[in-house]
Protein backbone atom coordinates (compact mmCIF):
# COMPACT_ATOMS: atom_id res chain seq x y z
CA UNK A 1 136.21 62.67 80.70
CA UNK A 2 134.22 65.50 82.61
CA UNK A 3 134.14 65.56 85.65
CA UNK A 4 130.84 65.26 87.75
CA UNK A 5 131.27 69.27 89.17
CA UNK A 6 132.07 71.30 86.00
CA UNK A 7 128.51 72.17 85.35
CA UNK A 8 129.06 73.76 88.97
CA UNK A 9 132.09 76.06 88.11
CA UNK A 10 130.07 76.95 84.98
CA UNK A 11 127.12 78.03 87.24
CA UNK A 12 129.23 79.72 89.40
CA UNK A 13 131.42 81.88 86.96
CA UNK A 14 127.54 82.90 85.09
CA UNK A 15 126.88 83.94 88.89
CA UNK A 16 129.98 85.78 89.45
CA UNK A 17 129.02 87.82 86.30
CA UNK A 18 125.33 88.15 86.81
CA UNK A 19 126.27 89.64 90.45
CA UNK A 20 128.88 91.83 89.19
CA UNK A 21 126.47 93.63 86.27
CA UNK A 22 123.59 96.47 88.37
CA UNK A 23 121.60 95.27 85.42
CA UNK A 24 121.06 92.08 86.17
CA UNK A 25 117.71 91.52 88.60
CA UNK A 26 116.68 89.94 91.82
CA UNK A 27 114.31 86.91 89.85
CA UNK A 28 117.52 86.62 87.46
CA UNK A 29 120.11 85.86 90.63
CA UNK A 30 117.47 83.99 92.86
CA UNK A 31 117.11 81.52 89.64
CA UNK A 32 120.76 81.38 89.28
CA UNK A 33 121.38 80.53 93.05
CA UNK A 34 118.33 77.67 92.98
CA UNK A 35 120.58 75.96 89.83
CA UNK A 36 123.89 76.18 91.46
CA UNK A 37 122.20 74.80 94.54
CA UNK A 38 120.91 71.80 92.50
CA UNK A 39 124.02 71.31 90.67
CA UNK A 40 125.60 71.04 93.99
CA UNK A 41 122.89 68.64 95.38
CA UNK A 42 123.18 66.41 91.82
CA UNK A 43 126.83 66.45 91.37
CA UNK A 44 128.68 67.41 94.80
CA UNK A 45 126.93 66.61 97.19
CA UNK A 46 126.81 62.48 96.09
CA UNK A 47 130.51 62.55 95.43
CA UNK A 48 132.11 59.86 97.66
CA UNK A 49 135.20 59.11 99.35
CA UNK A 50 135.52 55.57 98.69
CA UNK A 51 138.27 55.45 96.80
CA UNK A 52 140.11 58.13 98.85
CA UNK A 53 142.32 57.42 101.73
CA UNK A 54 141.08 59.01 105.15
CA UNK A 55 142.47 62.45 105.48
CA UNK A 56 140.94 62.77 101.25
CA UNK A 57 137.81 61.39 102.55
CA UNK A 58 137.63 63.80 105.35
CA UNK A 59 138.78 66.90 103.19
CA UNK A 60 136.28 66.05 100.52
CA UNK A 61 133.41 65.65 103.32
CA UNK A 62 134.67 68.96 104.87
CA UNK A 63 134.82 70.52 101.24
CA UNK A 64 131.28 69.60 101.09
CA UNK A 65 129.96 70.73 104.46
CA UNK A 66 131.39 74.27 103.45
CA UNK A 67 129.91 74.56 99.75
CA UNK A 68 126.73 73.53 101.48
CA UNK A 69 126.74 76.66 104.13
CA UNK A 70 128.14 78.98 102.09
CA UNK A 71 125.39 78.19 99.01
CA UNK A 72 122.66 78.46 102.00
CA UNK A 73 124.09 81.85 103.04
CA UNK A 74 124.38 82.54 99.29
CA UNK A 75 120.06 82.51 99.57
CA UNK A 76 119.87 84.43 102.27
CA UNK A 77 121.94 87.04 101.03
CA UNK A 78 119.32 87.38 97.98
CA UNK A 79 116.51 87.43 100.54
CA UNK A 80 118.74 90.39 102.16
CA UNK A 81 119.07 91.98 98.72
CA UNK A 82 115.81 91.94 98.10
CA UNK A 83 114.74 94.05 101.44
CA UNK A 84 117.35 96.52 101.29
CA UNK A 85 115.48 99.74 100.44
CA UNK A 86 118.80 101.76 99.90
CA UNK A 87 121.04 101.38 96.80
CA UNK A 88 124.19 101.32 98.92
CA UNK A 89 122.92 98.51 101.40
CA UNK A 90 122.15 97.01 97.87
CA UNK A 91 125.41 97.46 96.55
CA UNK A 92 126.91 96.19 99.60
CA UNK A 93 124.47 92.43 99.72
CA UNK A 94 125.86 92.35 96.17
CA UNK A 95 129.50 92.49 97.35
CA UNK A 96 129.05 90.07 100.21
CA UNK A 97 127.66 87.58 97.87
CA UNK A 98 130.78 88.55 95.34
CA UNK A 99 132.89 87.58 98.42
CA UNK A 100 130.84 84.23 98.76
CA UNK A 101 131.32 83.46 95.25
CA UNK A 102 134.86 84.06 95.30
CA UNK A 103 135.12 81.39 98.63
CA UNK A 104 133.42 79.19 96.63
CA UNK A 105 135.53 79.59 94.10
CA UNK A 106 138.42 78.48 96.10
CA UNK A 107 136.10 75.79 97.19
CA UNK A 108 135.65 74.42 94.01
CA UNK A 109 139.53 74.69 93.32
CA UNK A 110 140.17 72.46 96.58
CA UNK A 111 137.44 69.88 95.51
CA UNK A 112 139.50 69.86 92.09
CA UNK A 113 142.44 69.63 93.34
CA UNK A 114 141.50 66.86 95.83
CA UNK A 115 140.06 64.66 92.83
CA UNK A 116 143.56 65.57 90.32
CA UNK A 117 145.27 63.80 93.54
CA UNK A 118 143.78 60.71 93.92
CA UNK A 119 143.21 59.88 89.95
């Protein structure tokens, strides 16, 4: 059975490309972030505790807080990207959100992790 967040990871790894490639433009990544955002609304966002015991509960609500900033910095950063008039200050928004990416990597890995637990 899939589980409800794999369309996330699959966002996120296209992202983690897209980001990494100079070829890749602004429209292309500001589309990108808008799905993973909605795939994280749709699918992580409604995920419940119920079933979990209280510290699970707690992690997985924590878990979700943190996706949530980090995908909200995530659109800033392509609203800083797109004002930075230098290539290097570009170069550098693209890293920061390579370093976002990569949290919410690990994010993703904890959520997984959480769910391998209590099943």
């Amino acid at each position: 059975m899939e589980r409800p967040w794999t369309e996330f990871k699959q966002v996120l790894e296209q992202l983690q490309g897209a980001i990494g490639s100079p070829t890749t433009d602004l429209a292309q990544l500001r589309t990108m972030v808008a799905k993973l955002q909605q795939v994280f609304q749709d699918h992580i966002a409604t995920l419940s505790g119920d079933q979990a015991d209280e510290p699970e509960a707690s992690r997985l609500k924590s878990l979700q807080v943190e996706i949530d900033k980090q995908l909200r910095l995530l659109g800033l950063d392509i609203n800083f990207l797109q004002a930075a008039r230098q290539s290097a200050t570009a170069q550098q928004r693209r890293s920061q959100m390579g370093d976002r990416l990569t949290l919410l990597t690990t994010y993703y890995a904890a959520l997984s992790d959480l769910f391998s637990r209590s099943n």
